[in-house]
C-alpha atoms as a PDB file:
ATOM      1  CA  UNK A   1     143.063 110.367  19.644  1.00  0.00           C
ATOM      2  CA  UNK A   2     145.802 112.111  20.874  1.00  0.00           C
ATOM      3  CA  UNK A   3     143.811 112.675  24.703  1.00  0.00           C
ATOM      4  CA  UNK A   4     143.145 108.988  24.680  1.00  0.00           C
ATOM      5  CA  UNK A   5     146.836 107.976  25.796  1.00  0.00           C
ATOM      6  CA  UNK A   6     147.238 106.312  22.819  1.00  0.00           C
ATOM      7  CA  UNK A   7     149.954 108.512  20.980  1.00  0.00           C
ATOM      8  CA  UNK A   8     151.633 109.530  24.018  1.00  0.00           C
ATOM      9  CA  UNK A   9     151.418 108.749  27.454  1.00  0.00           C
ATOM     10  CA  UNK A  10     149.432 111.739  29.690  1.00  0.00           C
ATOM     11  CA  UNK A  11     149.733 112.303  33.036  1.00  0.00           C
ATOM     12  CA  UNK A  12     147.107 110.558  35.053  1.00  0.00           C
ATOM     13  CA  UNK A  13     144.652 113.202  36.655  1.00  0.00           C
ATOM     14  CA  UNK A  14     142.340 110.541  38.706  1.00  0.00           C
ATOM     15  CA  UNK A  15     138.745 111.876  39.683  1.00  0.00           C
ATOM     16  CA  UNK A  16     137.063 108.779  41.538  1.00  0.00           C
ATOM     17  CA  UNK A  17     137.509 105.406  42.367  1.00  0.00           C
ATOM     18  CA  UNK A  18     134.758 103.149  41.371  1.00  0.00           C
ATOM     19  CA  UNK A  19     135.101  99.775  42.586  1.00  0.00           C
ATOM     20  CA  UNK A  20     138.662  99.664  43.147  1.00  0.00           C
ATOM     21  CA  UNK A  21     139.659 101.104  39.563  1.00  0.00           C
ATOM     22  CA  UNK A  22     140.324 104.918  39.472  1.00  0.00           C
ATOM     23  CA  UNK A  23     138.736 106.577  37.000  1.00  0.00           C
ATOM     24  CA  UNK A  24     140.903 109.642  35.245  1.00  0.00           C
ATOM     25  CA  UNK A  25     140.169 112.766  33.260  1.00  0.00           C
ATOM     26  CA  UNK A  26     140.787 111.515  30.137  1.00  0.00           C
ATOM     27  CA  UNK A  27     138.696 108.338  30.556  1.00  0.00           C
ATOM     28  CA  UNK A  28     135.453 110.344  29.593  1.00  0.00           C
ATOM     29  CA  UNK A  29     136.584 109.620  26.496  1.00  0.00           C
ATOM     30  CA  UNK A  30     135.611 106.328  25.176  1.00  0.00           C
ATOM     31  CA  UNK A  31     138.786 105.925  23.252  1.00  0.00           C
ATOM     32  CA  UNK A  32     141.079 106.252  25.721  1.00  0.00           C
ATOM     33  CA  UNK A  33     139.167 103.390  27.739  1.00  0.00           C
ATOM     34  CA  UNK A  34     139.036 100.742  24.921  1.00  0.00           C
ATOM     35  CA  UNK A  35     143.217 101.845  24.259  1.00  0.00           C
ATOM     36  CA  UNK A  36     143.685 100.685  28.085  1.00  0.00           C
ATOM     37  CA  UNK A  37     141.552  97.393  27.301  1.00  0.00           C
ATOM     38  CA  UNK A  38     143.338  96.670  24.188  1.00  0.00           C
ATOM     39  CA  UNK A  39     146.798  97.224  25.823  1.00  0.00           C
ATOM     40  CA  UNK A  40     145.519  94.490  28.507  1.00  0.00           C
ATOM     41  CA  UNK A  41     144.164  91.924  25.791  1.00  0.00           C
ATOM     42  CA  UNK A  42     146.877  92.375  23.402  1.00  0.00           C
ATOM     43  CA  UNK A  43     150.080  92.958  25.851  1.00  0.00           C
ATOM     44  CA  UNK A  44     149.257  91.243  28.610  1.00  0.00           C
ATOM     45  CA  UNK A  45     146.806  88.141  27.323  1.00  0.00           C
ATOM     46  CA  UNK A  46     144.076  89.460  29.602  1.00  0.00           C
ATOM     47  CA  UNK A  47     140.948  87.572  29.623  1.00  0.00           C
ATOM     48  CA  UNK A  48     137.346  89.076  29.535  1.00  0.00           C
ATOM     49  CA  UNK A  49     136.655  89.275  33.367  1.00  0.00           C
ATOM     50  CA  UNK A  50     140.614  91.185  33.722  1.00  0.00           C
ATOM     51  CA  UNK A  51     138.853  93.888  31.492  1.00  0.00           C
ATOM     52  CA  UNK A  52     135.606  93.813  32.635  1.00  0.00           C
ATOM     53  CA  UNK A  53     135.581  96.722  34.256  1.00  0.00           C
ATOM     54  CA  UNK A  54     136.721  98.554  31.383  1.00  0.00           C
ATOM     55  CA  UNK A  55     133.996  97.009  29.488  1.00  0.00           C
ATOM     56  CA  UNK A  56     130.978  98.607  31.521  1.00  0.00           C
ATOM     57  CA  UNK A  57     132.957 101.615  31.963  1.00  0.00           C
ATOM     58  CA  UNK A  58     132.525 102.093  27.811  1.00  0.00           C
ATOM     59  CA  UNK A  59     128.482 100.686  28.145  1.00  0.00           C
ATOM     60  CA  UNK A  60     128.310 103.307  30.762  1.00  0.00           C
ATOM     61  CA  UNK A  61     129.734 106.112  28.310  1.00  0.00           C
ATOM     62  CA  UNK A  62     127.679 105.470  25.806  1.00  0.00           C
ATOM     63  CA  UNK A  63     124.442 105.605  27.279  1.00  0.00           C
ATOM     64  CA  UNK A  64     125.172 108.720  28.961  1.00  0.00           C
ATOM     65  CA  UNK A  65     126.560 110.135  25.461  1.00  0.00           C
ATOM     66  CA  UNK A  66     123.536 109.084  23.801  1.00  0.00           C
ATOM     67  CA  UNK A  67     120.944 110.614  26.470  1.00  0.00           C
ATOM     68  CA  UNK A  68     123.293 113.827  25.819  1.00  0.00           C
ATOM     69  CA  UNK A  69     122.393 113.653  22.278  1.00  0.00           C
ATOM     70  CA  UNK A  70     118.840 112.750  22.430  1.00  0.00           C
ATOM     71  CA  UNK A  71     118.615 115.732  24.794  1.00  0.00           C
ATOM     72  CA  UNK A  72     120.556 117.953  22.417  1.00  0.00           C
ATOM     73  CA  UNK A  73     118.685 116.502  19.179  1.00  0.00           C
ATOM     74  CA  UNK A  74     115.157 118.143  20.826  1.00  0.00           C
ATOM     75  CA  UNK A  75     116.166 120.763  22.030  1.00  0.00           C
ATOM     76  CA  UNK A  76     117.773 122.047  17.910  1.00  0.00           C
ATOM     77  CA  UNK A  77     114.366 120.573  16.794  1.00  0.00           C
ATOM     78  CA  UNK A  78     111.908 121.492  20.030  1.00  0.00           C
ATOM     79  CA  UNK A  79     110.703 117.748  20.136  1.00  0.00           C
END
């Protein structure tokens, strides 16, 4: 929790822009993407297409996390 700029505010290392939003180091983490959607929703009444890209940005994560895990899952029991 406490990478996922929710405690504490981190400094902003940005990677990539992908479609206009730049993506940071610390937004591999799914947490610290759904803190930055919540902040929108709850502080600044954002609707569902303001965090949209927030949204497929978590989707995104958690496919690749879960390939990652399938991956790791046969390779511990050589499925």
């Amino acid at each position: 929790m406490f990478f996922s700029d929710c405690f504490l505010p981190l400094p902003k290392i940005n990677l990539f822009s992908l479609f206009g939003n730049q993506v940071c180091l610390n937004d591999i983490l799914p947490t610290a993407t759904a803190t930055r959607a919540m902040n929108k929703i709850l502080n600044y009444d954002a609707l569902l297409s303001d965090v949209s890209f927030e949204l497929i940005w978590i989707f995104i994560l958690s496919v690749i996390y879960f390939f990652i895990g399938i991956l790791l899952f046969r390779r511990k029991y050589r499925y």
